[in-house]
C-alpha atoms as a PDB file:
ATOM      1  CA  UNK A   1      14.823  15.275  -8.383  1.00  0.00           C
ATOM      2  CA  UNK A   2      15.838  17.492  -5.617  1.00  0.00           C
ATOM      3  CA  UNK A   3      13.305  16.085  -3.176  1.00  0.00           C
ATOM      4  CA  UNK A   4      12.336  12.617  -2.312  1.00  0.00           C
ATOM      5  CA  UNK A   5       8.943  11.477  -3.831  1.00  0.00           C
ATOM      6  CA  UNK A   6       6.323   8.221  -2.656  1.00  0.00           C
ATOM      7  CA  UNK A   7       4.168   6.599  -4.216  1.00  0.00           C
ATOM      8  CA  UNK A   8       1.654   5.142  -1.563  1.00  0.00           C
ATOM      9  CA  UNK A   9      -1.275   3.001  -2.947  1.00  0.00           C
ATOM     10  CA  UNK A  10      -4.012   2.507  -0.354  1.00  0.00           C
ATOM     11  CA  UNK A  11      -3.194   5.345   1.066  1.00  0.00           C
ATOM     12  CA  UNK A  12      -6.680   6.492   2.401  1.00  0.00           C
ATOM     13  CA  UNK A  13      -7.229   4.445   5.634  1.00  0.00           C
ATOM     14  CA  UNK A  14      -4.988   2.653   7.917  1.00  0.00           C
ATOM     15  CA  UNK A  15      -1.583   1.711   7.554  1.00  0.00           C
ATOM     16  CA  UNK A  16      -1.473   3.064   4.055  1.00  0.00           C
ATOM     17  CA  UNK A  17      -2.856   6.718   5.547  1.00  0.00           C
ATOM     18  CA  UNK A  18      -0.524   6.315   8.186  1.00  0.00           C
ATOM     19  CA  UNK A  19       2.660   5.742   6.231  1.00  0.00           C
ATOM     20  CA  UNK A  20       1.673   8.912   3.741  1.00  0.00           C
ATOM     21  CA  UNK A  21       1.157  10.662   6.565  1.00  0.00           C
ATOM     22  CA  UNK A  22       4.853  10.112   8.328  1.00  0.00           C
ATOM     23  CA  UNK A  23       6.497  10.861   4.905  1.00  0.00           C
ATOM     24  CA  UNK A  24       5.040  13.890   4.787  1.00  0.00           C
ATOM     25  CA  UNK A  25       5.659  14.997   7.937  1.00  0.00           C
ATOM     26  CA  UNK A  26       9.661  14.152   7.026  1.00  0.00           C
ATOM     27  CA  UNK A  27       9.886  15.916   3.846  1.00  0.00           C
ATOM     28  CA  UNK A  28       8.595  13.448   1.348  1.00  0.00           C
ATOM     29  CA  UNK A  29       6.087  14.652  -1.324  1.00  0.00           C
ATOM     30  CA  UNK A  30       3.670  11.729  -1.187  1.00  0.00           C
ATOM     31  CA  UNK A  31       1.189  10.908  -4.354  1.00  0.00           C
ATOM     32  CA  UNK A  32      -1.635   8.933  -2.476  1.00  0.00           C
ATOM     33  CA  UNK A  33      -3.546   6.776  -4.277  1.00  0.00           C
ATOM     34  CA  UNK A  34      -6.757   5.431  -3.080  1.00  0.00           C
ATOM     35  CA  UNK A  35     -10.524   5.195  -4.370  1.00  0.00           C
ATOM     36  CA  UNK A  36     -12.325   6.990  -1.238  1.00  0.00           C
ATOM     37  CA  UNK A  37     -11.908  10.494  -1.672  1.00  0.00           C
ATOM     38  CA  UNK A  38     -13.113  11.414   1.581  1.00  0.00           C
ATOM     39  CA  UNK A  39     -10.229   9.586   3.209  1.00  0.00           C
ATOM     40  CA  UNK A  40      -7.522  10.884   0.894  1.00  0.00           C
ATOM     41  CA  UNK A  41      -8.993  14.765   1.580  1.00  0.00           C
ATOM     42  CA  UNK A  42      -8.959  14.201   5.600  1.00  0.00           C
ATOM     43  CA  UNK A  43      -5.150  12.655   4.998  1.00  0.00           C
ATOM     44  CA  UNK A  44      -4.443  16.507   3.403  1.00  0.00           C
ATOM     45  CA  UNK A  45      -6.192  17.931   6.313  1.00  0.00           C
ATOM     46  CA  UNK A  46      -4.512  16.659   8.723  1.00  0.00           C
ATOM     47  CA  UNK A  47      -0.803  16.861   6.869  1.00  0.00           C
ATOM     48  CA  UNK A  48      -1.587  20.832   6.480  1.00  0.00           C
ATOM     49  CA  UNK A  49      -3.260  20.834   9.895  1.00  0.00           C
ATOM     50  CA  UNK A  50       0.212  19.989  11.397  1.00  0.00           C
ATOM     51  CA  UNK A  51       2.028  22.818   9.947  1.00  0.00           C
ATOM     52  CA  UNK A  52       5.154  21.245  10.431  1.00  0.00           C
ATOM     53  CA  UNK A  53       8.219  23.046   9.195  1.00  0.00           C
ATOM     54  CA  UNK A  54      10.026  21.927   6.361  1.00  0.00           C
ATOM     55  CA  UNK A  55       7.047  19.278   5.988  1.00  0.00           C
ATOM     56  CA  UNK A  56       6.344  17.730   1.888  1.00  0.00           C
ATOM     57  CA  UNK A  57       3.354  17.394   0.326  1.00  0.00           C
ATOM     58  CA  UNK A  58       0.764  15.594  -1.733  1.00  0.00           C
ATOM     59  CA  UNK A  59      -0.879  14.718  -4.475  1.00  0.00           C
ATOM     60  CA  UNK A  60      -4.553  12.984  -4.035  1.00  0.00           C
ATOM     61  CA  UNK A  61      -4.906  10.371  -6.913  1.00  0.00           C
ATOM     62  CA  UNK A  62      -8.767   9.178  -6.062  1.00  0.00           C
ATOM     63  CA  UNK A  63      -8.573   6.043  -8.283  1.00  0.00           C
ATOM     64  CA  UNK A  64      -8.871   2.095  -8.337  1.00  0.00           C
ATOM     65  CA  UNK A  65      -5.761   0.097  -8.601  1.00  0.00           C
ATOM     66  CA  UNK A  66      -7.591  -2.352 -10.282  1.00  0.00           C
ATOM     67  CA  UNK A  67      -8.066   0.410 -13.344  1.00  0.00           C
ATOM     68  CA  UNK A  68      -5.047   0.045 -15.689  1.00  0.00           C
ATOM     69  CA  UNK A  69      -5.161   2.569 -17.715  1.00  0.00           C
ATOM     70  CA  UNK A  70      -5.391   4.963 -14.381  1.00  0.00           C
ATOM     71  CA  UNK A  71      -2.630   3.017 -13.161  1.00  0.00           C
ATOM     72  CA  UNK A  72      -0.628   3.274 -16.730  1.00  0.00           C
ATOM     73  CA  UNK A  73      -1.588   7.442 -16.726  1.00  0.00           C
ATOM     74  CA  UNK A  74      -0.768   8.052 -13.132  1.00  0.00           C
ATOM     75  CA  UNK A  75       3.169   6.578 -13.217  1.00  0.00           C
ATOM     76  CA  UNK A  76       3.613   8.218 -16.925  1.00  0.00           C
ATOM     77  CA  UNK A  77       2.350  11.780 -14.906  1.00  0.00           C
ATOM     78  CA  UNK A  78       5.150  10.306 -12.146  1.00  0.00           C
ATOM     79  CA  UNK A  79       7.706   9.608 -14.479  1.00  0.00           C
ATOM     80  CA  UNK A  80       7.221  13.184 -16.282  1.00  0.00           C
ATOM     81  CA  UNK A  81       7.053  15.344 -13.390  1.00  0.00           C
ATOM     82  CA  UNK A  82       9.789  13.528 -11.462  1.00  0.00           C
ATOM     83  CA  UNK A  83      11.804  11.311 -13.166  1.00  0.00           C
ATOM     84  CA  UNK A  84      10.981   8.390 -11.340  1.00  0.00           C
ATOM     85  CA  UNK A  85      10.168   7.218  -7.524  1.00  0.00           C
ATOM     86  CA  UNK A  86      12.251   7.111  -4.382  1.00  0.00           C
ATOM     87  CA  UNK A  87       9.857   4.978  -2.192  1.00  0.00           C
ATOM     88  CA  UNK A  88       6.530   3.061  -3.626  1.00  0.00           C
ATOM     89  CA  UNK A  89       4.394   1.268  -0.022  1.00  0.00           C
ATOM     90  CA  UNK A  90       2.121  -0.967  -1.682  1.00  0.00           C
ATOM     91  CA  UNK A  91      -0.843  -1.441   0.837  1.00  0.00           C
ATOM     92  CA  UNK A  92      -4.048  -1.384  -1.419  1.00  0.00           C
ATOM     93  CA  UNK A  93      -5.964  -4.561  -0.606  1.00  0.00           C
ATOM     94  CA  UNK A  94      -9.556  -5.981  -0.499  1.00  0.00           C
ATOM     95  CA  UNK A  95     -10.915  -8.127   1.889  1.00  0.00           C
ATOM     96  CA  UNK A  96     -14.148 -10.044   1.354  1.00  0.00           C
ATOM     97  CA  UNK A  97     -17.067 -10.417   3.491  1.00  0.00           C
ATOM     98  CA  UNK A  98     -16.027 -13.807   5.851  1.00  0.00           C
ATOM     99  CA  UNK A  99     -17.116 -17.204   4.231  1.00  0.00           C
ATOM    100  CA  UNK A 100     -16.183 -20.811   4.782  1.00  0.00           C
ATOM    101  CA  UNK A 101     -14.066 -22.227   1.853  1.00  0.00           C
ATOM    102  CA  UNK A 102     -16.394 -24.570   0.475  1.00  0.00           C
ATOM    103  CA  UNK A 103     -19.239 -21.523   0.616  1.00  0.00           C
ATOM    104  CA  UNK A 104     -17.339 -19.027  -1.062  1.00  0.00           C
ATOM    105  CA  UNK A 105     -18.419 -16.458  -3.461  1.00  0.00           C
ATOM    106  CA  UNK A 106     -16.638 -16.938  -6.852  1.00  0.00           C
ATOM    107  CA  UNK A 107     -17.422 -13.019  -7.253  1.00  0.00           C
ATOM    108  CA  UNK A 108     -15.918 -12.358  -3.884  1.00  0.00           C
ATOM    109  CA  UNK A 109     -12.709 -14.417  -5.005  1.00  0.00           C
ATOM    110  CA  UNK A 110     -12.556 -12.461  -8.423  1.00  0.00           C
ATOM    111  CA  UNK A 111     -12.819  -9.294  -6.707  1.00  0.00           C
ATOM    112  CA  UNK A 112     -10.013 -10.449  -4.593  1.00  0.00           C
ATOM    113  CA  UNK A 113      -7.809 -11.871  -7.584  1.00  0.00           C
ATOM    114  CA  UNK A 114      -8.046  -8.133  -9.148  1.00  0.00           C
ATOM    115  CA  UNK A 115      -7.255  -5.751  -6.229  1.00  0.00           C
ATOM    116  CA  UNK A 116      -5.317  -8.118  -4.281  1.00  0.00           C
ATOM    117  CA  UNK A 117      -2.968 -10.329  -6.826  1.00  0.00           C
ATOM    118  CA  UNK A 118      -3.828  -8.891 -10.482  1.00  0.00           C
ATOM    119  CA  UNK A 119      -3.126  -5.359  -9.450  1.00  0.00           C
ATOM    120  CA  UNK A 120       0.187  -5.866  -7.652  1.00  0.00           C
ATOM    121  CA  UNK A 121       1.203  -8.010 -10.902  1.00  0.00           C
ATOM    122  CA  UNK A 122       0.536  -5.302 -13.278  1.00  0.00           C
ATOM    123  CA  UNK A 123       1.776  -2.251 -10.564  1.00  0.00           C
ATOM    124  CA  UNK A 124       5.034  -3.862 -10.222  1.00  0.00           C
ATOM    125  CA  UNK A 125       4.988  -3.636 -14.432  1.00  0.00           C
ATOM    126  CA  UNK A 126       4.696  -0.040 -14.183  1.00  0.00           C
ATOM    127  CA  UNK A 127       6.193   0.973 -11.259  1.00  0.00           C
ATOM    128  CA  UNK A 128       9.457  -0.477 -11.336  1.00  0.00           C
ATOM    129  CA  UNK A 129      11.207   1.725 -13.954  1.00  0.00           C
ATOM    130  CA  UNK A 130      10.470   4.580 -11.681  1.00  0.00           C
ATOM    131  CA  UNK A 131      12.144   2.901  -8.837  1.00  0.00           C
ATOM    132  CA  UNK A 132      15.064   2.271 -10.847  1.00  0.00           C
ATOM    133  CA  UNK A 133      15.443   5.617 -12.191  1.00  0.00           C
ATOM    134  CA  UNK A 134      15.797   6.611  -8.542  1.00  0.00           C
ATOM    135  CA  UNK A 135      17.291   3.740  -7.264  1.00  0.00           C
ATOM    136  CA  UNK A 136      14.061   3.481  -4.904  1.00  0.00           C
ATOM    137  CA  UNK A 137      12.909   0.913  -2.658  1.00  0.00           C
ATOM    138  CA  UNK A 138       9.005  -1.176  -2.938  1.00  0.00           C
ATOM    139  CA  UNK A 139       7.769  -2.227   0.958  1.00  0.00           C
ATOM    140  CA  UNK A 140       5.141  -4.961   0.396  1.00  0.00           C
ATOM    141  CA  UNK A 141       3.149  -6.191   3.960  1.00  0.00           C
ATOM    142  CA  UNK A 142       2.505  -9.789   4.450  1.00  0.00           C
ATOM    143  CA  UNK A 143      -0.106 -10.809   6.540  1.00  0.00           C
ATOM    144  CA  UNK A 144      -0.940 -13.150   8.657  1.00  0.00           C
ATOM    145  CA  UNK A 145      -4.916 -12.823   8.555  1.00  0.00           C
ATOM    146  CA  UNK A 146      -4.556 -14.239   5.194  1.00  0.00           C
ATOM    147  CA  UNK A 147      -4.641 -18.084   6.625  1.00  0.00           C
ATOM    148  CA  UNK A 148      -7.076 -17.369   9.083  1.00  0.00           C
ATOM    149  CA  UNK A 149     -10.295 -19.462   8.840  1.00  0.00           C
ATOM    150  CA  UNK A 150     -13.664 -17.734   6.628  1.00  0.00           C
ATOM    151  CA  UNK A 151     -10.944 -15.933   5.032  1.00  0.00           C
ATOM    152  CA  UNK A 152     -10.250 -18.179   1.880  1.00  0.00           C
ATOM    153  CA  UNK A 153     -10.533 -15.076  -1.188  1.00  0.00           C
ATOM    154  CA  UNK A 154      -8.535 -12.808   0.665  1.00  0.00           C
ATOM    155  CA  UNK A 155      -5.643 -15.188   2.027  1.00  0.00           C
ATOM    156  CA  UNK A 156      -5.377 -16.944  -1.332  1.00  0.00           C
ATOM    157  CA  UNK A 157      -4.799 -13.686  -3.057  1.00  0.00           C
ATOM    158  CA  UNK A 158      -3.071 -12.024  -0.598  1.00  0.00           C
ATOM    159  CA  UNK A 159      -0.481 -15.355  -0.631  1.00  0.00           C
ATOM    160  CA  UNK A 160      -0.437 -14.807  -4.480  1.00  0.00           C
ATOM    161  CA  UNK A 161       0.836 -11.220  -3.640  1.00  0.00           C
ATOM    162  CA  UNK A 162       3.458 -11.368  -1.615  1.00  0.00           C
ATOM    163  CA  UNK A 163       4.822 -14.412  -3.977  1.00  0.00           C
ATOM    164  CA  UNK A 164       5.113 -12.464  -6.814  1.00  0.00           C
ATOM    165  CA  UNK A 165       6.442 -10.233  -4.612  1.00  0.00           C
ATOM    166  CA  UNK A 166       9.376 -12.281  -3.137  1.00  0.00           C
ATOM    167  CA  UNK A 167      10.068 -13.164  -7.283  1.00  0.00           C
ATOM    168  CA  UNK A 168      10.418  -9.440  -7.737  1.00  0.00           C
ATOM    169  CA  UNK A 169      12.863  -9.494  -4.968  1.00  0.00           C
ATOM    170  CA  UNK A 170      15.178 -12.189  -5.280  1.00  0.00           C
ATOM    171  CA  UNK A 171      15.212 -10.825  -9.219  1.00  0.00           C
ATOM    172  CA  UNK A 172      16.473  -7.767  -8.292  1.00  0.00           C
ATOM    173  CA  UNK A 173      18.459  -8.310  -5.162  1.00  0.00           C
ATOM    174  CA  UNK A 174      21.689  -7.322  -7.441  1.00  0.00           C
ATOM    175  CA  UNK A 175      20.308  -4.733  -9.842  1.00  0.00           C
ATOM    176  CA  UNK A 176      17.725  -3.158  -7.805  1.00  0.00           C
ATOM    177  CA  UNK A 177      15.137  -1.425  -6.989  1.00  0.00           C
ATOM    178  CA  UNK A 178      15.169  -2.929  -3.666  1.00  0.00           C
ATOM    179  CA  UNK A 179      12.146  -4.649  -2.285  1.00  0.00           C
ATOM    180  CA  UNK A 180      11.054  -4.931   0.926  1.00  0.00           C
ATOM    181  CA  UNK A 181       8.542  -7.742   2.382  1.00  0.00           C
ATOM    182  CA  UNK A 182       7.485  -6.695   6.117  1.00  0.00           C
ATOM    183  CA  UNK A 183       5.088  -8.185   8.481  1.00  0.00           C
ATOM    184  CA  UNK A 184       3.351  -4.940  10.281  1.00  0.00           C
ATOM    185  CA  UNK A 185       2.207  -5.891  13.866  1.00  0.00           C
ATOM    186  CA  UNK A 186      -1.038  -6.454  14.440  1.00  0.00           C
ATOM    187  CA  UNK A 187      -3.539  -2.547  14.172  1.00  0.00           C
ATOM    188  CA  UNK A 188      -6.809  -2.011  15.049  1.00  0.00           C
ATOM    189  CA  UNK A 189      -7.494  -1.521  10.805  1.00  0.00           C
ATOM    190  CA  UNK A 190     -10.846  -2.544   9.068  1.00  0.00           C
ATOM    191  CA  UNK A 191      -9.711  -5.854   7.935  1.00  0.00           C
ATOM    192  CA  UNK A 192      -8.564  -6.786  10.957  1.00  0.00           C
ATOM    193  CA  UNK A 193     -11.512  -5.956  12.224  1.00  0.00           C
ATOM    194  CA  UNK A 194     -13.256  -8.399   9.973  1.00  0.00           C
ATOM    195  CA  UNK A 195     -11.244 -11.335  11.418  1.00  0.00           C
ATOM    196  CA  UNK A 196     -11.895 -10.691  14.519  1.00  0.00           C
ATOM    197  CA  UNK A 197     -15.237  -8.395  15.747  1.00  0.00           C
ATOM    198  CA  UNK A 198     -15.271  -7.055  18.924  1.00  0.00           C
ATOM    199  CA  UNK A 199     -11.614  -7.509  19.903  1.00  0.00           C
ATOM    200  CA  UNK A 200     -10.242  -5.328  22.607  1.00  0.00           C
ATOM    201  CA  UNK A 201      -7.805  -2.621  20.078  1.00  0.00           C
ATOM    202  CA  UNK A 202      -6.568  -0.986  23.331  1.00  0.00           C
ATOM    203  CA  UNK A 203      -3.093  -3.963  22.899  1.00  0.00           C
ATOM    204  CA  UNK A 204      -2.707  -3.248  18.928  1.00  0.00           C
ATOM    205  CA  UNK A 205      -0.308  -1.353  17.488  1.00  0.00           C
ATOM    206  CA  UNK A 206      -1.105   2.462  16.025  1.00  0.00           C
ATOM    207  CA  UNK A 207      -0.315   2.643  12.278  1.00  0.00           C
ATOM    208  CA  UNK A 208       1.122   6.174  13.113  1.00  0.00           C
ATOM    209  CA  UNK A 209       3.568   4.832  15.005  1.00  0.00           C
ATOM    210  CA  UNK A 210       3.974   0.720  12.897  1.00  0.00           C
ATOM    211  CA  UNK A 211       4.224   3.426   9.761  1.00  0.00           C
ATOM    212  CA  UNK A 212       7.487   5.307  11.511  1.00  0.00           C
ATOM    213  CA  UNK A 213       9.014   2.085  12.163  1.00  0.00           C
ATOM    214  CA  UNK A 214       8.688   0.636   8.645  1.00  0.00           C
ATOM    215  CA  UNK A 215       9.498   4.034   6.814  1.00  0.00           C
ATOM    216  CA  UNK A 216      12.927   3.769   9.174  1.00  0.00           C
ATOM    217  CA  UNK A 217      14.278   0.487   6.971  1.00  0.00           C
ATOM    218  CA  UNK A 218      13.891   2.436   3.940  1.00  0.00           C
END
């Protein structure tokens, strides 16, 4: 591979937009995976708007994480074009409509278990031989919405995340790929949003700039 490539799932909105944007912008070729296609087209617009020199490029992958065979077809296309990954952000996630615990929706927390916990479990399956092959690097995002109150589904699932994520880590801390566990400060991004309507964004943090600070520990 003569050129560095990412893998960026939830890469339509937010931080996940944000982070395949700033890769692209430094060179990176950047396969953005995402299931709203409008989000992932206005992320191309906006990298080819720039017209930066020397900028990468991308490949839109409008698909659910949750979808395994997608999943399973996408890193074999990965793994035949390139080789293998430098750099996989994992920042898909699914955040319920706000409940109390003893109220919630048992679809709501199976909806969660998939995109939030059962996907990561069976990405990091299929994703980490590409790392390896590159010696690449996974950044997983802990949050700290996840114990807020009303937010039971999400926080439970999100927890289960990022602790199969820090097993993935200490497993590999000798043999690689690396794996990364950061807590983003706080952005004015649609789950946030749920947690807490009507809060003054002007304080928060831009993802444009929260995704050039994270990309810089890789």
């Amino acid at each position: 591979m003569t050129q560095n490539i990412a893998l960026i799932t939830g890469a339509s909105r937010g931080l996940g937009a944000a982070m395949a944007e700033q890769l692209a912008f430094r060179g990176w070729h950047v396969v953005a995976v995402a299931r709203t296609v409008g989000g992932l087209e206005d992320l191309d617009d906006r990298v080819k708007a720039a017209g930066l020199p020397g900028a990468g490029g991308l490949t839109l992958a409008p698909m659910d994480v949750t979808n395994e065979d997608a999943m399973r077809h996408l890193c074999r296309s990965i793994h035949d074009r390139w080789g293998g990954l430098q750099f996989w952000a994992h920042s898909a996630v699914h955040a319920t409509a706000l409940a109390p615990a003893p109220s919630m929706d048992m679809k709501d927390l199976d909806k969660s278990i998939a995109a939030n916990l059962r996907a990561s479990a069976f990405l990091i399956t299929m994703v980490a031989p590409l790392l390896q092959a590159a010696k690449g690097s996974a950044m997983f995002f802990d949050d700290p919405l996840a114990g807020q109150k009303f937010g039971a589904a999400y926080g439970a699932s999100k927890a289960g995340q990022i602790a199969l994520a820090r097993a993935w880590q200490a497993e590999s801390e000798r043999i690689g790929p690396r794996v990364l566990i950061e807590t983003p400060r706080p952005m004015p991004t649609a789950v946030r949003a749920r947690f807490f309507p009507g809060e003054d964004r002007g304080p928060l943090s831009a993802p444009r700039d929260e995704a050039a600070r994270l990309i810089d520990l890789i």
